[in-house]
Protein backbone atom coordinates (compact mmCIF):
# COMPACT_ATOMS: atom_id res chain seq x y z
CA UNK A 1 -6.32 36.16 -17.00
CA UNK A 2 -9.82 37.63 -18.68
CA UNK A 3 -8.29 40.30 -19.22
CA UNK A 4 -5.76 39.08 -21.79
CA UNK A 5 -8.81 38.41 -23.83
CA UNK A 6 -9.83 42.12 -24.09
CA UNK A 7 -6.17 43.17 -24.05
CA UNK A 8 -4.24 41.71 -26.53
CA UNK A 9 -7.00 41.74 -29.13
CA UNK A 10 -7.48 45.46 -28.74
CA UNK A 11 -3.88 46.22 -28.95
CA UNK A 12 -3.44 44.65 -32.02
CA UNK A 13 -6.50 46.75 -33.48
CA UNK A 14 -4.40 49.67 -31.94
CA UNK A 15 -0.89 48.99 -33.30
CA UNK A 16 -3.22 47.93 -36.86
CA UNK A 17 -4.73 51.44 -36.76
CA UNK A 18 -1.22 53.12 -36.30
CA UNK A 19 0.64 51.24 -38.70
CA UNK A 20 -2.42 52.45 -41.08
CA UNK A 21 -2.31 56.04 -40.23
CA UNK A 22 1.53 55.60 -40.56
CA UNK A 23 1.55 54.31 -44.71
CA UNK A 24 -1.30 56.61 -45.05
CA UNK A 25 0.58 59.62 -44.39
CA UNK A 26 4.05 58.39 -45.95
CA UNK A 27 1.55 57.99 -49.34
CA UNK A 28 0.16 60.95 -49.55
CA UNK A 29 3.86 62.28 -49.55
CA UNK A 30 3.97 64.27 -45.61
CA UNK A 31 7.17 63.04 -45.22
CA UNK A 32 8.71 63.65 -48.63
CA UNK A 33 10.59 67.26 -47.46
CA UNK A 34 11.76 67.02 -44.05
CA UNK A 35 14.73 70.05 -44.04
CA UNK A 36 13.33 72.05 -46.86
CA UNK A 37 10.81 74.10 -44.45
CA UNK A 38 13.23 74.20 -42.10
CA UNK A 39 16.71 75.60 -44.38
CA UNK A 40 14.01 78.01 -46.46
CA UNK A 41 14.08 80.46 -43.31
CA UNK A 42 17.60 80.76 -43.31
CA UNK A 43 17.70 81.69 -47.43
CA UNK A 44 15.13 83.79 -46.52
CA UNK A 45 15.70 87.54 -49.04
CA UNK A 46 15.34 90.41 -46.34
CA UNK A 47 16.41 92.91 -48.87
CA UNK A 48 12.60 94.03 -49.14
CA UNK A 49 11.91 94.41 -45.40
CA UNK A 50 11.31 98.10 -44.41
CA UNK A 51 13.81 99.40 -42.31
CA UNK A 52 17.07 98.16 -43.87
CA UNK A 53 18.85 100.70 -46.11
C-alpha cells in the first residue's frame, strides 16, 4: 500500500513529461511531412549518376 504513494504520483510526472515532449515536438512542426522523405527517393533524377548511358 506505501507504495501507491510513490507510484502513482511519479507516473503522473511521467505521463506529464511525455505528453510535454509530445506538443513540444508537434510545435516545432516534426510531424508536419510524414511521406514527403519517404516518396522523394522514389522521384529521385538518376539521369546524372555515372554509369548510365
Amino acid at each position: 500500500m506505501e507504495a501507491l504513494f510513490l507510484l502513482i504520483p511519479l507516473s503522473v510526472i511521467v505521463v506529464a513529461v511525455a505528453v510535454w515532449i509530445f506538443f513540444g515536438a508537434s510545435d516545432s512542426g516534426q510531424f508536419d511531412d510524414l511521406d514527403g522523405p519517404a516518396l522523394r527517393i522514389l522521384h529521385d533524377d538518376d539521369s546524372n549518376s555515372p554509369g548510365t548511358h
